[in-house]
Protein backbone atom coordinates (compact mmCIF):
# COMPACT_ATOMS: atom_id res chain seq x y z
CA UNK A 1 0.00 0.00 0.00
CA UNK A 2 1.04 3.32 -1.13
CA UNK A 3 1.18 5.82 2.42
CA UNK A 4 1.40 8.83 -0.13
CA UNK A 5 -2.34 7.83 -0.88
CA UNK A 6 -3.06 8.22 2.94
CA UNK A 7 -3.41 11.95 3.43
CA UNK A 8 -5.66 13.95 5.93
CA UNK A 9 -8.70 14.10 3.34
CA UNK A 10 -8.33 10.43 2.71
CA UNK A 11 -8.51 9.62 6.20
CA UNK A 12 -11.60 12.09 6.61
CA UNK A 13 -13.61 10.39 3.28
CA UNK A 14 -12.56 7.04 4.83
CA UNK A 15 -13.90 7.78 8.08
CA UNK A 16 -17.14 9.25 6.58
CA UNK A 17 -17.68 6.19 4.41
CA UNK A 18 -17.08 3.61 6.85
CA UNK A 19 -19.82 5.28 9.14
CA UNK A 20 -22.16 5.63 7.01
CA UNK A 21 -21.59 2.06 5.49
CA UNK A 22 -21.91 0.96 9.46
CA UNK A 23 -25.14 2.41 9.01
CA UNK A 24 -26.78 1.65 6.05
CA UNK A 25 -25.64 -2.33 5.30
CA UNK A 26 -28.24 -4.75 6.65
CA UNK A 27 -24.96 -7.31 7.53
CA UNK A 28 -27.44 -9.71 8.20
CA UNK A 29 -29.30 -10.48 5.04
CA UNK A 30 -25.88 -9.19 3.30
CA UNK A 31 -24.18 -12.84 4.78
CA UNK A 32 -27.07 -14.63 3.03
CA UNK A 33 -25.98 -13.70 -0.65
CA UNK A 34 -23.07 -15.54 -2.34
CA UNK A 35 -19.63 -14.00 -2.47
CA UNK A 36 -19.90 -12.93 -6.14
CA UNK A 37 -23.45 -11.01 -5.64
CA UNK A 38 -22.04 -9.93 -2.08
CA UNK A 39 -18.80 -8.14 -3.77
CA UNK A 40 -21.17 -6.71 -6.35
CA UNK A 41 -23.65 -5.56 -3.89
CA UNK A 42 -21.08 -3.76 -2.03
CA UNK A 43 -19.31 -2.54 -4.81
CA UNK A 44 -22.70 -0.76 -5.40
CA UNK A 45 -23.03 0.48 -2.17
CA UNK A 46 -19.97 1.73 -1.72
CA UNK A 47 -19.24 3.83 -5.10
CA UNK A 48 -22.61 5.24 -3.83
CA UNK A 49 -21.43 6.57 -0.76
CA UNK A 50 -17.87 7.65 -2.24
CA UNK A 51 -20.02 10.07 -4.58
CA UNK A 52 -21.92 11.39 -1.74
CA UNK A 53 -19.14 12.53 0.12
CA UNK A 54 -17.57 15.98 -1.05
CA UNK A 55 -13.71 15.63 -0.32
CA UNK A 56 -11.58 15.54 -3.01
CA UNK A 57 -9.52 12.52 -4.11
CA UNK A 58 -7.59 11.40 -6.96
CA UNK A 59 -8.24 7.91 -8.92
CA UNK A 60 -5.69 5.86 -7.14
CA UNK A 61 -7.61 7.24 -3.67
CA UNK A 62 -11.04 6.20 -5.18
CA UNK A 63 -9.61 2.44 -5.52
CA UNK A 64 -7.83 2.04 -2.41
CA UNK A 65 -10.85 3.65 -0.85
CA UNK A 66 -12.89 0.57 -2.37
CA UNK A 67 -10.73 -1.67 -1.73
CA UNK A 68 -10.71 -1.20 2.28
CA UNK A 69 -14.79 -0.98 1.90
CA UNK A 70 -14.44 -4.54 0.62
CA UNK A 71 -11.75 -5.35 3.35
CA UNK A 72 -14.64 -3.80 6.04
CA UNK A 73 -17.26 -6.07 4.99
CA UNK A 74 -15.35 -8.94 3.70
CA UNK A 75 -13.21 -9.51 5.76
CA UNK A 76 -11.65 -7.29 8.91
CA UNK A 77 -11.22 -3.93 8.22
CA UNK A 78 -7.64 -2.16 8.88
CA UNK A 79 -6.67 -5.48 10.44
CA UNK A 80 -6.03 -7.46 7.05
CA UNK A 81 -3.08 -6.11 5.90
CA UNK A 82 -1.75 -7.27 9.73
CA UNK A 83 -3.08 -10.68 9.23
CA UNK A 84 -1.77 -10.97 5.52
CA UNK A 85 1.85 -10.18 6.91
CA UNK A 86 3.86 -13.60 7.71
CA UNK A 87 5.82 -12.19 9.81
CA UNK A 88 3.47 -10.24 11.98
CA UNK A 89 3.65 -12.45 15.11
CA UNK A 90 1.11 -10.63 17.78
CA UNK A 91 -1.10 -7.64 16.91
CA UNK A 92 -2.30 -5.45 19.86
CA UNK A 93 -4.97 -2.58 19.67
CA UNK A 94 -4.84 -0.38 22.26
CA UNK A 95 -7.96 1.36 21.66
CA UNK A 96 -9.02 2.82 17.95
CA UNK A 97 -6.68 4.99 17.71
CA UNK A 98 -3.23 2.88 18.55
CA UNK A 99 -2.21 -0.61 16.93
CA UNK A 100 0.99 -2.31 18.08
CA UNK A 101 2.44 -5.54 16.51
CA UNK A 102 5.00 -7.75 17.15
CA UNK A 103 7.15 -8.55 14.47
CA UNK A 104 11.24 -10.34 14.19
CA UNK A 105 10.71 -10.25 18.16
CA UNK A 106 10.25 -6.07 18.33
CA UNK A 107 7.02 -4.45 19.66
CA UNK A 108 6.30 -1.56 17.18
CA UNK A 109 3.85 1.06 16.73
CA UNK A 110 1.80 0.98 13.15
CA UNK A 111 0.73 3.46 11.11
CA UNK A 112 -3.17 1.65 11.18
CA UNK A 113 -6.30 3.43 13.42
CA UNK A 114 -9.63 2.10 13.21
CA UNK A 115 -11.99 5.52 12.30
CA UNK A 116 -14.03 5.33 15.72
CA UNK A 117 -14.86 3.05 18.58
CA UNK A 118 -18.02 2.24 16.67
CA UNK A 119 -15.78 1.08 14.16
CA UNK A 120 -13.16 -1.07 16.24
CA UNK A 121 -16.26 -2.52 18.11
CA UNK A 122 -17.76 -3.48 14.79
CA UNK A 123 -14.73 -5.59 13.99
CA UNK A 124 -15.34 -7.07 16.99
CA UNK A 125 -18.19 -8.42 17.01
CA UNK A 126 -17.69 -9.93 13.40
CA UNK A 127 -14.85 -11.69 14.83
CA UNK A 128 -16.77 -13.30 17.57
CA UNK A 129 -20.07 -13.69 15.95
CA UNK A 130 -17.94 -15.93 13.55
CA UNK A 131 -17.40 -18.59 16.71
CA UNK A 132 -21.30 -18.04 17.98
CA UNK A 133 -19.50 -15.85 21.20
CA UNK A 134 -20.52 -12.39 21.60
CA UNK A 135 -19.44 -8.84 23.31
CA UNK A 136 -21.34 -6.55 24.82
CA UNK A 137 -22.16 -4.40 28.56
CA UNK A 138 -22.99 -7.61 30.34
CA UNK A 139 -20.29 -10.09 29.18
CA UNK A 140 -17.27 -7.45 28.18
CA UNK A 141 -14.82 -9.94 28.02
CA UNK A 142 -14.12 -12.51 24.85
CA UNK A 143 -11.96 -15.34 23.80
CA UNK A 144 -11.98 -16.56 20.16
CA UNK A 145 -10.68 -18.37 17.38
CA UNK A 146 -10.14 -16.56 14.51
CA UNK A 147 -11.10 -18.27 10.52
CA UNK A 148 -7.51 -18.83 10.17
CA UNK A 149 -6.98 -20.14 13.85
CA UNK A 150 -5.38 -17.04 15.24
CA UNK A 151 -5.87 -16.45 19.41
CA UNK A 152 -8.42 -13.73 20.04
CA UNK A 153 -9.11 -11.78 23.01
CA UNK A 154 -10.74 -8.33 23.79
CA UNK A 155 -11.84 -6.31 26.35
CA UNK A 156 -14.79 -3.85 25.79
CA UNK A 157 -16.14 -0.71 27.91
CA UNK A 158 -16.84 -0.28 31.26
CA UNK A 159 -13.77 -2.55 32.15
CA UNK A 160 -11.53 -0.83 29.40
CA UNK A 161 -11.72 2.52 30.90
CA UNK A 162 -10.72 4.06 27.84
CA UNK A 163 -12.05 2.22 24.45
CA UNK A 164 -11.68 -1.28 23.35
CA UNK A 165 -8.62 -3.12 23.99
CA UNK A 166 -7.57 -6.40 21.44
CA UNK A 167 -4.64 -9.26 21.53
CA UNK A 168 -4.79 -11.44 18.48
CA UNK A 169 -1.96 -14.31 18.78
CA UNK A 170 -1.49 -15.42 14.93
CA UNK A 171 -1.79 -18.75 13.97
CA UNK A 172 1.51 -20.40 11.74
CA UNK A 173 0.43 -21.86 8.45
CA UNK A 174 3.41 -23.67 8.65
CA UNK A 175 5.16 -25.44 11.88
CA UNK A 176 9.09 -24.82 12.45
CA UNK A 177 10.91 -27.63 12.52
CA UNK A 178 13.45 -28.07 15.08
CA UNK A 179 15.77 -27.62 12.62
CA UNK A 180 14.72 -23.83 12.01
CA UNK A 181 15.78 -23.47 15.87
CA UNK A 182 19.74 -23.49 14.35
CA UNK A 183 18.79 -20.84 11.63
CA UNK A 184 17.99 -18.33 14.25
CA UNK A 185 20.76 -19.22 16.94
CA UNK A 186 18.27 -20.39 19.50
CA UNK A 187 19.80 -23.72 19.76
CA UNK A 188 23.31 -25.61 18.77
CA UNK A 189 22.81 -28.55 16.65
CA UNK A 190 23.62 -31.01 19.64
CA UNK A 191 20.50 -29.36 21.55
CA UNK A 192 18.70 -30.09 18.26
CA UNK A 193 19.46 -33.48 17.81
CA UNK A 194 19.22 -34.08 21.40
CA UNK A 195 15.78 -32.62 22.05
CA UNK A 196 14.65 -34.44 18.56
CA UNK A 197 15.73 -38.08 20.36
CA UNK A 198 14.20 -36.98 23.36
CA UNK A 199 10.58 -36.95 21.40
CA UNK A 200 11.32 -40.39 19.57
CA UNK A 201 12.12 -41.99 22.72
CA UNK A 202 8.82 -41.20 24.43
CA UNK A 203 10.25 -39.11 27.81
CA UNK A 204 7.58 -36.66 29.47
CA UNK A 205 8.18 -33.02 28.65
CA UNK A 206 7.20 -29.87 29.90
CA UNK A 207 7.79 -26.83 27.89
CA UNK A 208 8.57 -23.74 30.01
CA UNK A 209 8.16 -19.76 29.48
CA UNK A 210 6.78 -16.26 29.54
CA UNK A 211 4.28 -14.92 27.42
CA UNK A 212 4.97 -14.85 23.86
CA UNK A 213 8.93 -16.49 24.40
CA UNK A 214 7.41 -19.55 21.92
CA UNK A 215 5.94 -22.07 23.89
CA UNK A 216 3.39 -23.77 21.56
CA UNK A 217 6.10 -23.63 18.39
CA UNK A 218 8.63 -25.86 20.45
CA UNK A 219 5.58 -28.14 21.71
CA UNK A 220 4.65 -27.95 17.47
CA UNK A 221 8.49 -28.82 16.92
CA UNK A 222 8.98 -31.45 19.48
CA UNK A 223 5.80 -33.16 18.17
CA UNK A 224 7.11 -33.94 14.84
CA UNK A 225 9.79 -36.66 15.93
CA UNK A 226 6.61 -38.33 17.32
CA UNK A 227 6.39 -41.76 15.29
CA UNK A 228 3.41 -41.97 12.74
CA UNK A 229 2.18 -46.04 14.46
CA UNK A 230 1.30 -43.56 17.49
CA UNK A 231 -1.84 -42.91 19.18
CA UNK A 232 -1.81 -39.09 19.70
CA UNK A 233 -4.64 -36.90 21.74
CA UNK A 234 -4.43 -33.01 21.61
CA UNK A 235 -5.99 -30.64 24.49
CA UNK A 236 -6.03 -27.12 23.41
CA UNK A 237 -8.00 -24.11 24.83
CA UNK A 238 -7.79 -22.76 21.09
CA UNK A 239 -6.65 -25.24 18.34
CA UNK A 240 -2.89 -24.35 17.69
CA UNK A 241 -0.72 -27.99 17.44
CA UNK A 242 -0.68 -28.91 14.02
CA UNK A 243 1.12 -32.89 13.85
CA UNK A 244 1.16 -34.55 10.27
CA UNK A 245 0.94 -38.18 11.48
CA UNK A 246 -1.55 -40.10 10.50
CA UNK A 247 -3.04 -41.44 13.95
CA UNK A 248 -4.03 -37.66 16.05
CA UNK A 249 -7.30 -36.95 17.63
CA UNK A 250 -7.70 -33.19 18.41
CA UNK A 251 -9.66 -31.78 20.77
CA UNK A 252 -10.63 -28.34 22.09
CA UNK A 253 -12.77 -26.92 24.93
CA UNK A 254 -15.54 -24.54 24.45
CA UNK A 255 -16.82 -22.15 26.61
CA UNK A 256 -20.14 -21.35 27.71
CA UNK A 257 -22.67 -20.12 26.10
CA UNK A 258 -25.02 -17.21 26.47
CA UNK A 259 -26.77 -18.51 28.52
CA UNK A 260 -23.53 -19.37 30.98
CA UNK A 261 -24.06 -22.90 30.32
CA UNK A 262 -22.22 -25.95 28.30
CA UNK A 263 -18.65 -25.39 29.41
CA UNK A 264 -16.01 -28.10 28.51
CA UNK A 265 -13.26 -27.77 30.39
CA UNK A 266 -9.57 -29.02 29.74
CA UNK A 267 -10.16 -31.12 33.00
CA UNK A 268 -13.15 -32.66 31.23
CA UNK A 269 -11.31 -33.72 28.17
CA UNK A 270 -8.21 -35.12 30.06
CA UNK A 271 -10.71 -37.24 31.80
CA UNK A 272 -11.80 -38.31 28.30
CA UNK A 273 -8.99 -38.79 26.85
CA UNK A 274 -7.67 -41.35 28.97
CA UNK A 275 -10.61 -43.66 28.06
CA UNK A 276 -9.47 -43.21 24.68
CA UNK A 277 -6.55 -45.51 24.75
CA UNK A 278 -4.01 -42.72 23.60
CA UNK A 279 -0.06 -43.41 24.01
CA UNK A 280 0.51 -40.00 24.24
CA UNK A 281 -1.32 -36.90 25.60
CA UNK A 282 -0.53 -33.36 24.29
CA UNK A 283 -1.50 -30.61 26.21
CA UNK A 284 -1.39 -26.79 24.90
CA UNK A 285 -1.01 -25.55 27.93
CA UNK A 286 -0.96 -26.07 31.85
CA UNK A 287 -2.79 -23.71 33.46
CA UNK A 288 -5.65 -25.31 36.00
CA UNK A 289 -6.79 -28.17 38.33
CA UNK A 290 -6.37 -30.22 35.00
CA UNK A 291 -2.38 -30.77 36.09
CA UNK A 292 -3.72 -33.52 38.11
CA UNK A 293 -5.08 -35.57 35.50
CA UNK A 294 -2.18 -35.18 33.31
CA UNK A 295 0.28 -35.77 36.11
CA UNK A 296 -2.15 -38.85 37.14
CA UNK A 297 -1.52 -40.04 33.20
CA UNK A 298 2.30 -39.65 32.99
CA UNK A 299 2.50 -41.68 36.14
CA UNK A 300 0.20 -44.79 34.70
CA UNK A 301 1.67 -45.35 31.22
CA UNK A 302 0.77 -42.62 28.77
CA UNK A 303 4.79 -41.61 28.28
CA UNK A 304 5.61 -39.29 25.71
CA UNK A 305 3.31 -36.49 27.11
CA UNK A 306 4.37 -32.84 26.57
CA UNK A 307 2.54 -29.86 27.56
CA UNK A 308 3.50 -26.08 28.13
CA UNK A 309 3.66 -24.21 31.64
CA UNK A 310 3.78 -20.04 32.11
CA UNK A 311 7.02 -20.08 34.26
CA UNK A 312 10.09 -17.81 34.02
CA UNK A 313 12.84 -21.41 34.69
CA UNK A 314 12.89 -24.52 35.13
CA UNK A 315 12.81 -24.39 39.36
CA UNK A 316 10.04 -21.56 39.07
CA UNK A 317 8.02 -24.20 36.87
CA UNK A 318 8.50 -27.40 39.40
CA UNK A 319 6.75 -24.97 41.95
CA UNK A 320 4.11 -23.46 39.78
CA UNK A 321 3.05 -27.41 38.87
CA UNK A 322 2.75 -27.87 42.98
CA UNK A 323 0.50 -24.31 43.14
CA UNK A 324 -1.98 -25.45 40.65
CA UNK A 325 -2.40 -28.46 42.63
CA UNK A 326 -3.11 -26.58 45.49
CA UNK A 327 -5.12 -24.15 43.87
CA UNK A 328 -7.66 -27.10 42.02
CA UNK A 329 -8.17 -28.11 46.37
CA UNK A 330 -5.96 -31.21 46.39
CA UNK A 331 -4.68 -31.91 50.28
CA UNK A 332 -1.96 -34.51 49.12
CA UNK A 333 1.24 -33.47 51.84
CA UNK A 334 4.24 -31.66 50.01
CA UNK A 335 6.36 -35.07 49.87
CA UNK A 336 3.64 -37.35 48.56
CA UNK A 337 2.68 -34.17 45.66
CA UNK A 338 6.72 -33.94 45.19
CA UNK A 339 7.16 -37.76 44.83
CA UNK A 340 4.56 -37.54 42.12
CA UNK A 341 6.02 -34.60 39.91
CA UNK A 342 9.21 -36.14 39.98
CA UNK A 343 8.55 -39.03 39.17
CA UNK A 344 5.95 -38.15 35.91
CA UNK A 345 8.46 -35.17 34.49
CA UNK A 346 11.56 -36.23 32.75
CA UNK A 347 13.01 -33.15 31.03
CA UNK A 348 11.94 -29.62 30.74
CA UNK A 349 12.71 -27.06 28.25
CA UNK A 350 12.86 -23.38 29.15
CA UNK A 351 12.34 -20.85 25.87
CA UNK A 352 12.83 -17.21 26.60
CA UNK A 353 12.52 -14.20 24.15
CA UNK A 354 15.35 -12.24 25.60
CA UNK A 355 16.53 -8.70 25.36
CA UNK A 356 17.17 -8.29 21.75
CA UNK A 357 14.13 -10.10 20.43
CA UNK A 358 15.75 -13.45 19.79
CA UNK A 359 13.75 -16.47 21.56
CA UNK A 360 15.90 -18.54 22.75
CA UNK A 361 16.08 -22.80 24.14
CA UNK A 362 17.86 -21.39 27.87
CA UNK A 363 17.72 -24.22 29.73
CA UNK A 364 17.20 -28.23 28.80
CA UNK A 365 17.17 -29.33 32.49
CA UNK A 366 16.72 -33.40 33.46
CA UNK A 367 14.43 -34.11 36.70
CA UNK A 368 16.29 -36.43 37.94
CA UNK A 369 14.29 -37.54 41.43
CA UNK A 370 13.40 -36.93 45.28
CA UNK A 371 16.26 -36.37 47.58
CA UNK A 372 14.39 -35.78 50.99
CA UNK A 373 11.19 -33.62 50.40
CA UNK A 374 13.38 -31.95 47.50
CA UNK A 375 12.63 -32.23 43.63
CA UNK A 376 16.10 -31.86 41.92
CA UNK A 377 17.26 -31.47 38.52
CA UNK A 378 20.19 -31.28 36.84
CA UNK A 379 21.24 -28.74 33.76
CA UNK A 380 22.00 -31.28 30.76
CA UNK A 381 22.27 -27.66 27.84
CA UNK A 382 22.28 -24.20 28.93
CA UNK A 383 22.50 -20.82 27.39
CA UNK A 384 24.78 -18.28 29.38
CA UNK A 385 24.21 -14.72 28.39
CA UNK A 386 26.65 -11.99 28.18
CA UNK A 387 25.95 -8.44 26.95
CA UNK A 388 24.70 -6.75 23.94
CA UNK A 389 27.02 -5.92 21.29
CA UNK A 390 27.17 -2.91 18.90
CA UNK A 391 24.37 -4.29 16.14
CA UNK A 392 22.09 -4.80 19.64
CA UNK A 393 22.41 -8.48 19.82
CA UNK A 394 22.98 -10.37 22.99
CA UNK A 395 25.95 -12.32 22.92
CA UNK A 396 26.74 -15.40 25.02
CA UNK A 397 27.30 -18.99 24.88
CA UNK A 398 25.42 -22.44 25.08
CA UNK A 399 27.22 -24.71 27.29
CA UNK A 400 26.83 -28.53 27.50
CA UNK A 401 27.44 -29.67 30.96
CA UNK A 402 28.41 -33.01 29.79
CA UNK A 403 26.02 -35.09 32.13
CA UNK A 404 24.79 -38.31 31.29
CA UNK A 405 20.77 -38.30 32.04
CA UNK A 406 18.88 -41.24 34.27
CA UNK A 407 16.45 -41.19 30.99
CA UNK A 408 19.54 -43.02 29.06
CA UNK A 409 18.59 -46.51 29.08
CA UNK A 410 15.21 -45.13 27.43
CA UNK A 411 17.58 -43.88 24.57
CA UNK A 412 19.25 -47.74 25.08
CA UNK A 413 15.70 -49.18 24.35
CA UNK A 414 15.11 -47.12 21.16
CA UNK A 415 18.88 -47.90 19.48
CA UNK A 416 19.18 -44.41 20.29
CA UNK A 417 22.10 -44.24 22.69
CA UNK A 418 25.13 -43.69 20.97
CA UNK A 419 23.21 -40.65 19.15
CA UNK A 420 22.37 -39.24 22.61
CA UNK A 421 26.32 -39.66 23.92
CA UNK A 422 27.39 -37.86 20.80
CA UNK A 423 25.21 -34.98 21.70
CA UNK A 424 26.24 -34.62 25.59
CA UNK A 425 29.97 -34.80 24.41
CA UNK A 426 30.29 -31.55 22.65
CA UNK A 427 32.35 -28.31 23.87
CA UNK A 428 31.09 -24.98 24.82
CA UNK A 429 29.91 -23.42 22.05
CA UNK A 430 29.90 -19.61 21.57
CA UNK A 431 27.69 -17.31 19.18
């Protein structure tokens, strides 16, 4: 898009047009046409209300102009260009008149504003109407899945005190490989190959990290060294995982409806799942009382489980498992809940989005048992950070700390142990 074409009396006919399209479109028997008489009809429309509004604009204003009408009916408004961009990773209205996104690891600013509130609330609720959720006064909250999958949320007026607030988390057509991990210095190739035996040989795995450090993509990753004869369950709150083999069974919970009624939790669908004769459970993320059921299935057989945790290291994610406990009402004494996490985690995997954007694999940390009432673990990879260089990159080093893990005969079982001593032998590496 040409920003030449975006002057002050552009933005002013745009704004006029888009409110008085708001106001004049019956959107309801417009969804009932096909797309071709749809286009047409709004095509009509909106070279209608173009000629009724008395700003002047050249010819190459008078087709972008029609071409975000279309974008405003057919699809979502200011926000397609956004969700047409690959590399766009988060997008983040702050109200109309400020859109953020996150892109190469940066938070930036955009040039994009919505016209009014009217018009960022309009957008709204076509997202949400799409999923049978709505918005409004009495229910100003929202979680949705967008056409494409992308994570939705908003916040509406009175709880956003000053205009409608928006987090869309996009959805990856493609997953990254582990492989990808080396092309972007977030992991050596002996973490690579290491983490890509650890999925073959069916060890339990919980991915750790903040918000937005690339949780889900390593869970994606991992999950592709997941063999194809393999029974495979996934438990998302919004579909994300996206495994190729043949034998996967996805599910998703859904919230309730108007009403406040017909919840499916992820608790719920553990519970299911388990009758379902699965070898391995997938979970997108930890983050209620349904930590007991999945700790409850990694101790009775269903190996090979991964699932993601909001923690900022591995220690910090060992107690976080024990607080959900607590917090879903479960009395078990600290030893007895310890004895339990120890024994159904073998390895977890820390990701972090550090300083200068990068994400990075920090920490591949073994639990290795109970000593007393004490969970330990023991750092197997590691990424050691140093301090930002002139082009505003961090610079450090990934260390191996040599260590053979318990989980080794598991690698014995699956021919895979010479592969894993090869990996565990290597020097420091620096970047």
């Amino acid at each position: 898009m040409d920003l030449r074409l975006e002057t002050e009396d552009y933005r002013n006919a745009k704004r006029l047009v888009i409110e008085s399209l708001l106001e004049k479109i019956d959107f309801e028997a417009l969804e009932k046409l096909p797309p071709v008489a749809k286009k047409t009809k709004i095509t009509e429309i909106s070279a209608a209300l173009i000629g009724e509004v008395h700003i002047p604009l050249n010819d190459a204003q008078h087709d972008l102009l029609k071409k975000h009408i279309l974008d405003e009916v057919l699809g979502f408004g200011p926000l397609e260009p956004l969700l047409a961009d690959p590399d766009v990773a988060d997008i983040m209205i702050n109200t109309c008149a400020r859109v953020y996104i996150e892109k190469f690891g940066k938070i930036r600013i955009t040039d994009i504003t919505f016209t009014s509130e009217s018009h960022l609330l309009n957008i709204i609720q076509k997202i949400v109407s799409l999923v049978g959720r709505r918005v409004d006064e009495t229910s100003p909250m929202v979680d949705a899945r967008m056409p494409d999958g992308s994570r939705f949320n908003a916040i509406i007026p009175p709880l956003a005190l000053d205009g409608s607030l928006v987090s869309i988390r996009k959805f990856k057509q493609n997953k990254m490989p582990l492989t990808d991990y080396l092309k972007y210095g977030s992991m050596t190739p002996d973490m690579c190959r290491f983490l890509e035996i650890c999925g073959k040989i069916r060890l339990n795995i919980l991915i750790s990290g903040g918000t937005g450090s690339g949780k889900t993509t390593m869970l994606n990753a991992l999950s592709g060294h997941i063999s194809p004869g393999e029974r495979v369950i996934t438990i998302e709150d919004a579909a994300e995982l996206q495994l190729h083999q043949p034998h996967v069974l996805r599910l998703e919970t859904r919230p309730s409806n108007m009403e406040g009624v017909g919840e499916i939790t992820q608790r719920q669908l553990v519970k299911n799942a388990l009758r379902m004769r699965p070898d391995r459970i997938i979970l997108g993320e930890i983050r209620g009382d349904e930590v007991i059921d999945v700790l409850a299935a990694m101790n009775t057989g269903h190996e090979g489980s991964m699932a993601t945790i909001h923690s900022n290291n591995p220690r910090d994610c060992l107690s976080r498992i024990e607080n959900l406990v607590g917090l879903a009402g479960m009395s078990l004494p600290t030893a007895a809940l310890r004895a339990q996490i120890s024994s159904a985690l073998h390895l977890i995997v820390q990701v972090s989005r550090m300083h200068d954007g990068a994400r990075r694999v920090t920490h591949i940390e073994e639990v290795v048992g109970l000593e007393g009432s004490t969970i330990v673990t023991q750092p197997l990879f590691e990424f050691k950070a140093g301090s930002m260089n002139e082009q505003g990159k961090l610079t450090g080093e990934f260390v191996c700390h040599m260590i053979r893990p318990r989980f080794y005969e598991m690698a014995r079982y699956y021919n895979l142990d010479k592969d894993m001593e090869a990996c565990l032998k290597v020097e420091r590496t620096p970047i």
